[in-house]
PDB file of N, CA and C in Angstrom:
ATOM      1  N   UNK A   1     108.243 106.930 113.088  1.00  0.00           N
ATOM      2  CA  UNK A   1     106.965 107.517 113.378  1.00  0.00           C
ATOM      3  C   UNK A   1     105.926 106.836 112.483  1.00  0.00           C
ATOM      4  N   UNK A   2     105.085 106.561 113.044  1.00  0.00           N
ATOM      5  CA  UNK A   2     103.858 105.416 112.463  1.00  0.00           C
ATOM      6  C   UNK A   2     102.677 106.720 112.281  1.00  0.00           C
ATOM      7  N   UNK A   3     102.112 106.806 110.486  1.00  0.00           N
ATOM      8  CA  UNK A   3     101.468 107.153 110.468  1.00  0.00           C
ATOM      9  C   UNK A   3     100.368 106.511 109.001  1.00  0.00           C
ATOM     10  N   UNK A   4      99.023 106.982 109.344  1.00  0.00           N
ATOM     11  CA  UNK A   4      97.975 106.511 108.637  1.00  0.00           C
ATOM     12  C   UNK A   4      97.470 106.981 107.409  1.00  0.00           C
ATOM     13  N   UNK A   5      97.740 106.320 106.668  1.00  0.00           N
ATOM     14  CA  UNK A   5      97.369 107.038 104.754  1.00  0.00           C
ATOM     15  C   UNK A   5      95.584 106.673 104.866  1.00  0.00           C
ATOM     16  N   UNK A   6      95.629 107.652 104.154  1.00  0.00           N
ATOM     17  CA  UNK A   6      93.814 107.596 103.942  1.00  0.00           C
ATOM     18  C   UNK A   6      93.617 108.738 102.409  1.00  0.00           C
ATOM     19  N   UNK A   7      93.271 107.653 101.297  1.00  0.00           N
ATOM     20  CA  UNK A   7      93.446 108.484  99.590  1.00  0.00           C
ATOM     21  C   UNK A   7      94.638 109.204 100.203  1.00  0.00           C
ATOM     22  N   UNK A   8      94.160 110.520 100.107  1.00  0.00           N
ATOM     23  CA  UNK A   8      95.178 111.637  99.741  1.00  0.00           C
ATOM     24  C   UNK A   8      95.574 112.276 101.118  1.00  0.00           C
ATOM     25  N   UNK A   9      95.035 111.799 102.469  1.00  0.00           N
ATOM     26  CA  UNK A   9      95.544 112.353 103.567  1.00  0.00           C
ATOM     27  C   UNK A   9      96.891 111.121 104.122  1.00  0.00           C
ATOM     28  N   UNK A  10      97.338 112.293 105.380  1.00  0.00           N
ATOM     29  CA  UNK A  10      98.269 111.382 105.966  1.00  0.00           C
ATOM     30  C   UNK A  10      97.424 112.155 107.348  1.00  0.00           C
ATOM     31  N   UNK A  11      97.615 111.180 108.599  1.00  0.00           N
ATOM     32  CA  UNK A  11      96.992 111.089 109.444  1.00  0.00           C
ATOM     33  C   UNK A  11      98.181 110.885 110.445  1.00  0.00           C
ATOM     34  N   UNK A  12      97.463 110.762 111.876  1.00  0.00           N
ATOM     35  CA  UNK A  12      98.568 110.846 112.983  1.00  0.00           C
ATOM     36  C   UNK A  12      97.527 109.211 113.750  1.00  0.00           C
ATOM     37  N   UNK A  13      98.091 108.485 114.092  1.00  0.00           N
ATOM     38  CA  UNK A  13      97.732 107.380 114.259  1.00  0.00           C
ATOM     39  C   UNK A  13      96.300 107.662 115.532  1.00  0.00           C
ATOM     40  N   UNK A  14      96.653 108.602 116.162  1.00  0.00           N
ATOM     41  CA  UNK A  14      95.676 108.575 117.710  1.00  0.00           C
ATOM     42  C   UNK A  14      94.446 108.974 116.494  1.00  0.00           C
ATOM     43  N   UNK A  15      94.298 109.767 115.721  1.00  0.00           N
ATOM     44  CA  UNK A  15      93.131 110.423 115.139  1.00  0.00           C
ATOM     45  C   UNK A  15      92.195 108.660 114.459  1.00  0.00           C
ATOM     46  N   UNK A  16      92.756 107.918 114.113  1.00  0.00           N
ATOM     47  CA  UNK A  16      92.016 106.719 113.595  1.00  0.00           C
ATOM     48  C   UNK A  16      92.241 105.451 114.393  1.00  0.00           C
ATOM     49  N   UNK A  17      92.945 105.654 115.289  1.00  0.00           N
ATOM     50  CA  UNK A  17      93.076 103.962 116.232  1.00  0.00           C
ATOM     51  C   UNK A  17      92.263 104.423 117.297  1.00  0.00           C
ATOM     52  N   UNK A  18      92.053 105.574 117.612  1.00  0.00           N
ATOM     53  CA  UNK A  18      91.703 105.859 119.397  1.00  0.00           C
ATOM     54  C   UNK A  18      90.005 104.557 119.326  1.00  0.00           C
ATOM     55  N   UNK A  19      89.469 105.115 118.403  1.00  0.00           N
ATOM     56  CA  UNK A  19      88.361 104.139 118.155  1.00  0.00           C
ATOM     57  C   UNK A  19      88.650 102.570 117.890  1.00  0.00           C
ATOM     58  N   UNK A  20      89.606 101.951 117.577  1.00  0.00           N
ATOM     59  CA  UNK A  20      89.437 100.639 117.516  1.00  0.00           C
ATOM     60  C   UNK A  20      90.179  99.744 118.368  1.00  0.00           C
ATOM     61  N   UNK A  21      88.875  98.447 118.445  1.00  0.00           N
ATOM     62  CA  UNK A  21      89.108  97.732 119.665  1.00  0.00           C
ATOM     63  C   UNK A  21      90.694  97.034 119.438  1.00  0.00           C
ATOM     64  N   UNK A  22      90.887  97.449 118.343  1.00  0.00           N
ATOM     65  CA  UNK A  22      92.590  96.075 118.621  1.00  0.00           C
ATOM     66  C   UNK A  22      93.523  97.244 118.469  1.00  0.00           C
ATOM     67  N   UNK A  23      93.387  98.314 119.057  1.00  0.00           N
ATOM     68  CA  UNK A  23      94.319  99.420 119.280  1.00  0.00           C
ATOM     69  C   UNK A  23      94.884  98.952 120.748  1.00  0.00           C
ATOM     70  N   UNK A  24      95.871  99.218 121.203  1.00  0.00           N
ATOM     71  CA  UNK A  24      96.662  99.190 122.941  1.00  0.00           C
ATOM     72  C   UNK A  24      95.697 100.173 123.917  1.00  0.00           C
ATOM     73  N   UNK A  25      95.871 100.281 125.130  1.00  0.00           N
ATOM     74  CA  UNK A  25      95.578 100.825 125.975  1.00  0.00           C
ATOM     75  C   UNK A  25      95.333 102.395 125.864  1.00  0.00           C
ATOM     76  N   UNK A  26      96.112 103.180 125.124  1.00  0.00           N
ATOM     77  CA  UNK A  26      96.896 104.097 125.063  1.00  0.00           C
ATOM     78  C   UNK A  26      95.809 104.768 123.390  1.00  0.00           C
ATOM     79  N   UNK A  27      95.141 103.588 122.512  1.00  0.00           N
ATOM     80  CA  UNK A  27      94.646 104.009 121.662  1.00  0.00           C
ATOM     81  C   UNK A  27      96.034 104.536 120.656  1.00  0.00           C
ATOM     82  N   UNK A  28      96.573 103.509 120.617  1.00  0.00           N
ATOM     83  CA  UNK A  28      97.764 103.466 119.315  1.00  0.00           C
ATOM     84  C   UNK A  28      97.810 102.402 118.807  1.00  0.00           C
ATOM     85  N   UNK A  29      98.180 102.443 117.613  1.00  0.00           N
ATOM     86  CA  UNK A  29      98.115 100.822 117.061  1.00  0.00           C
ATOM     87  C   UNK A  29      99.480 100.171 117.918  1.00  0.00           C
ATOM     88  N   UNK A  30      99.031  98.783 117.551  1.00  0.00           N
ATOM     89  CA  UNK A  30     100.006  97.729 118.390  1.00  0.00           C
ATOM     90  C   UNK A  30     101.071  97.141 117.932  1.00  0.00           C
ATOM     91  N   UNK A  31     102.365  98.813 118.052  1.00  0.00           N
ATOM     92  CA  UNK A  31     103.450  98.820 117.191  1.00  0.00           C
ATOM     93  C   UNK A  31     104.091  97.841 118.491  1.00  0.00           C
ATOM     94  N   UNK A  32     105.128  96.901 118.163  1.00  0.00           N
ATOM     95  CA  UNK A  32     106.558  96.347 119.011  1.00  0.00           C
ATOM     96  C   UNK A  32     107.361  95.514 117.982  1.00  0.00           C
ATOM     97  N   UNK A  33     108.879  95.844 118.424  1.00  0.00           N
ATOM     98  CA  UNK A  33     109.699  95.510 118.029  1.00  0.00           C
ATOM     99  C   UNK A  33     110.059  95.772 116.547  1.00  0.00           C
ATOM    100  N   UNK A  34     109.630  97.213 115.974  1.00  0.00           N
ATOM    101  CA  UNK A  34     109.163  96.764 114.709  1.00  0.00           C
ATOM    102  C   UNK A  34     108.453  96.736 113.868  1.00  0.00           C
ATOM    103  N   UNK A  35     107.287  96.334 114.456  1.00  0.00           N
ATOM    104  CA  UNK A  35     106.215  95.201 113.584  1.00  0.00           C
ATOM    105  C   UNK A  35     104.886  95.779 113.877  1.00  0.00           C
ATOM    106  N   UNK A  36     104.150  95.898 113.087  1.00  0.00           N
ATOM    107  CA  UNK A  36     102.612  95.921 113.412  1.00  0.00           C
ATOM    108  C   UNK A  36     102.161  94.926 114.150  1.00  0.00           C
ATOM    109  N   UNK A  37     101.718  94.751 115.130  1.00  0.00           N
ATOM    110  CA  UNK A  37     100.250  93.620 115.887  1.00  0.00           C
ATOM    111  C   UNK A  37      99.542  93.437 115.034  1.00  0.00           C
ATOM    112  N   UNK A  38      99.163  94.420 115.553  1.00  0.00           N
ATOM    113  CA  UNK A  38      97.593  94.556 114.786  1.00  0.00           C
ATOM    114  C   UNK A  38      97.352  94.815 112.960  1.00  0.00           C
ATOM    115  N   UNK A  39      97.958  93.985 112.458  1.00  0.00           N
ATOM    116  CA  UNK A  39      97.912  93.734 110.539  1.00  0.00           C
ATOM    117  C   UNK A  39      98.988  93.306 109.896  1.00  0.00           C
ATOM    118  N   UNK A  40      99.560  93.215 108.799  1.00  0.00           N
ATOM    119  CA  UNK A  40     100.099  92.760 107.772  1.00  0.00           C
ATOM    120  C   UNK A  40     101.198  93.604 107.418  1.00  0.00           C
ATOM    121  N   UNK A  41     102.301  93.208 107.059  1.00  0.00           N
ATOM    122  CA  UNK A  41     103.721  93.542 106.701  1.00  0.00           C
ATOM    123  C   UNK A  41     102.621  93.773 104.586  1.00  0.00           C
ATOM    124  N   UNK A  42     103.208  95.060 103.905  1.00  0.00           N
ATOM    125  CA  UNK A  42     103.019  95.048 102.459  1.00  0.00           C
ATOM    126  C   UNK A  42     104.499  95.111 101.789  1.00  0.00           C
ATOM    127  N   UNK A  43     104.292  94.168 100.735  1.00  0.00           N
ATOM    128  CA  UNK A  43     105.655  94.201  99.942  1.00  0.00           C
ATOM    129  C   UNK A  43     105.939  95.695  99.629  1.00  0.00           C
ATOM    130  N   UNK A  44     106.836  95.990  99.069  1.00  0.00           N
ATOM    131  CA  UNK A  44     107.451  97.311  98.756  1.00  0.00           C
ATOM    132  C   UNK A  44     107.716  97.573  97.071  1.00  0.00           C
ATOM    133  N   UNK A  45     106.909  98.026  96.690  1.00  0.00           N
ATOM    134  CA  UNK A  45     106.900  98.668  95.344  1.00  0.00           C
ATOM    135  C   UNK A  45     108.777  99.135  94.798  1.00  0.00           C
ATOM    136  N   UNK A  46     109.093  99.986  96.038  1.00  0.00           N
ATOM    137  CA  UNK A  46     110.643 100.124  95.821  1.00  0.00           C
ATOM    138  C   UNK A  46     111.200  99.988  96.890  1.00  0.00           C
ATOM    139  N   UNK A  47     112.329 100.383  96.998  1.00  0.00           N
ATOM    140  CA  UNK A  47     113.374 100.056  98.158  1.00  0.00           C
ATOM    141  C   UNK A  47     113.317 101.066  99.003  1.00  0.00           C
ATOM    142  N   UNK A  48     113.314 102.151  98.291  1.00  0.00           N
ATOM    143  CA  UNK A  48     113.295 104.141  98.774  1.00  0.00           C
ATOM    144  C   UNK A  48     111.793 103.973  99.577  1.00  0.00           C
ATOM    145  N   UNK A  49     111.120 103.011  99.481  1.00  0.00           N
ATOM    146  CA  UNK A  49     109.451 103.312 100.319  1.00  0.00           C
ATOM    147  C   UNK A  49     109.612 102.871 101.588  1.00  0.00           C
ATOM    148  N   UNK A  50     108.683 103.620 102.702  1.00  0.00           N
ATOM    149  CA  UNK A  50     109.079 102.737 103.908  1.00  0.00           C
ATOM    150  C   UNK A  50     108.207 101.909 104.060  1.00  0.00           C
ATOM    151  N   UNK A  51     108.128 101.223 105.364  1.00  0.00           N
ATOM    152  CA  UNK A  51     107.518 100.046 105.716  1.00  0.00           C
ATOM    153  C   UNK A  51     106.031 100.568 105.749  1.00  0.00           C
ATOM    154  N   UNK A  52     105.791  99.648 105.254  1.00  0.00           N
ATOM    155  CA  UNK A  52     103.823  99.842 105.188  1.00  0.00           C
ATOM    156  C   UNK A  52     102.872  98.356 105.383  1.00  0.00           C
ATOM    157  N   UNK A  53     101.906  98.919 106.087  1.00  0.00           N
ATOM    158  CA  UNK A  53     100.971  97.738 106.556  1.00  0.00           C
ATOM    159  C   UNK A  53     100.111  98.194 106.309  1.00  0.00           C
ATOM    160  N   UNK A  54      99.178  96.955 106.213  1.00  0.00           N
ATOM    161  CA  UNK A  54      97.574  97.034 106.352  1.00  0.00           C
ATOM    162  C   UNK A  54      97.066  96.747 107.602  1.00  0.00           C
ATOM    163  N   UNK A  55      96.206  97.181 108.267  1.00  0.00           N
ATOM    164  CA  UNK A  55      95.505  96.945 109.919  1.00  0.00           C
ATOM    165  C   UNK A  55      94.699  95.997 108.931  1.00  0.00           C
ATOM    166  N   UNK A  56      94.030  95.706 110.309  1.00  0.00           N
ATOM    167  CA  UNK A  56      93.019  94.590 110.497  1.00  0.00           C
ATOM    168  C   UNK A  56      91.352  95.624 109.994  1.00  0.00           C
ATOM    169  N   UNK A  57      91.699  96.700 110.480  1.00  0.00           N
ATOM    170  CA  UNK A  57      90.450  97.520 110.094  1.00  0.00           C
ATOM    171  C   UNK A  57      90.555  97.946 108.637  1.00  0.00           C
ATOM    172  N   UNK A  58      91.389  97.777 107.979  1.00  0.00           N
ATOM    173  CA  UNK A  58      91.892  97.697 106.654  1.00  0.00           C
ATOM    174  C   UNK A  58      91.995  99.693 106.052  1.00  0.00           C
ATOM    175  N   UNK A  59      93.374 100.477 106.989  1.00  0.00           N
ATOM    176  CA  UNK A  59      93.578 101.356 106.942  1.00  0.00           C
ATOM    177  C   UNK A  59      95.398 100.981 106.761  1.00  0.00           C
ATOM    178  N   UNK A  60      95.746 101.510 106.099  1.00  0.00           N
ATOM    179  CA  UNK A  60      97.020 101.706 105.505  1.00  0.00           C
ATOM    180  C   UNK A  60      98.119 102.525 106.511  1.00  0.00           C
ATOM    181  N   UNK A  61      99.369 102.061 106.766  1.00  0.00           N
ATOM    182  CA  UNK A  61      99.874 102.323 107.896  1.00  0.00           C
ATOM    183  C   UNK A  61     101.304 102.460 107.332  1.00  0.00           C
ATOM    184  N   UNK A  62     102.371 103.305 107.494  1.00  0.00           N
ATOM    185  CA  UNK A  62     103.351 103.454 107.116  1.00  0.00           C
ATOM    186  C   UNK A  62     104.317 104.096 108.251  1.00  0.00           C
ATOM    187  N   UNK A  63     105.610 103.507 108.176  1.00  0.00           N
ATOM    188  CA  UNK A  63     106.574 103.739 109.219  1.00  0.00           C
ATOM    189  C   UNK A  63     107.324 104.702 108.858  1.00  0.00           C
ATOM    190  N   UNK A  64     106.886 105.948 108.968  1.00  0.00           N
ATOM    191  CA  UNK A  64     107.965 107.220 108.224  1.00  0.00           C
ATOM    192  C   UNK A  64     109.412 107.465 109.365  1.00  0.00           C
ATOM    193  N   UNK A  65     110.746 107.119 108.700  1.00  0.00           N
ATOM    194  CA  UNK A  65     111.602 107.724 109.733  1.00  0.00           C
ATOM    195  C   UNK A  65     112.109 108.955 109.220  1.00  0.00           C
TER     196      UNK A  65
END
C-alpha cells in the first residue's frame, strides 16, 4: 500500500496525486512493477524501513506492506 508522508502526516495517495499532472488516469501515482514512475527510489536509513521515494512534485512516498 503506497502512501504519502507530509512532516508529521501520513496521507492516502488519491488525497495528493488526484491534482498532479504525472499522476495515471485514475489520479494515483504511477506505481508498476514495483517501482515508482513518477520519482526516485531513496536509500534506506535501515533495513526494517520500507521502500520510499521522492515524486517529481517532491512529496515523499512510502510502500507500507
Amino acid at each position: 500500500m503506497l502512501v504519502v508522508l507530509i512532516e508529521d502526516q501520513i496521507l492516502a495517495p488519491h488525497q495528493v496525486c488526484q491534482s498532479c499532472l504525472l499522476a495515471d488516469q485514475s489520479g494515483q501515482p504511477r506505481w508498476r512493477q514495483g517501482q515508482l514512475r513518477c520519482g526516485q527510489a531513496l536509500h534506506k536509513i535501515a533495513a526494517s524501513q520500507p521502500e520510499q521515494y521522492q515524486c517529481m512534485m517532491g512529496f515523499r512516498i512510502a510502500n507500507i506492506e
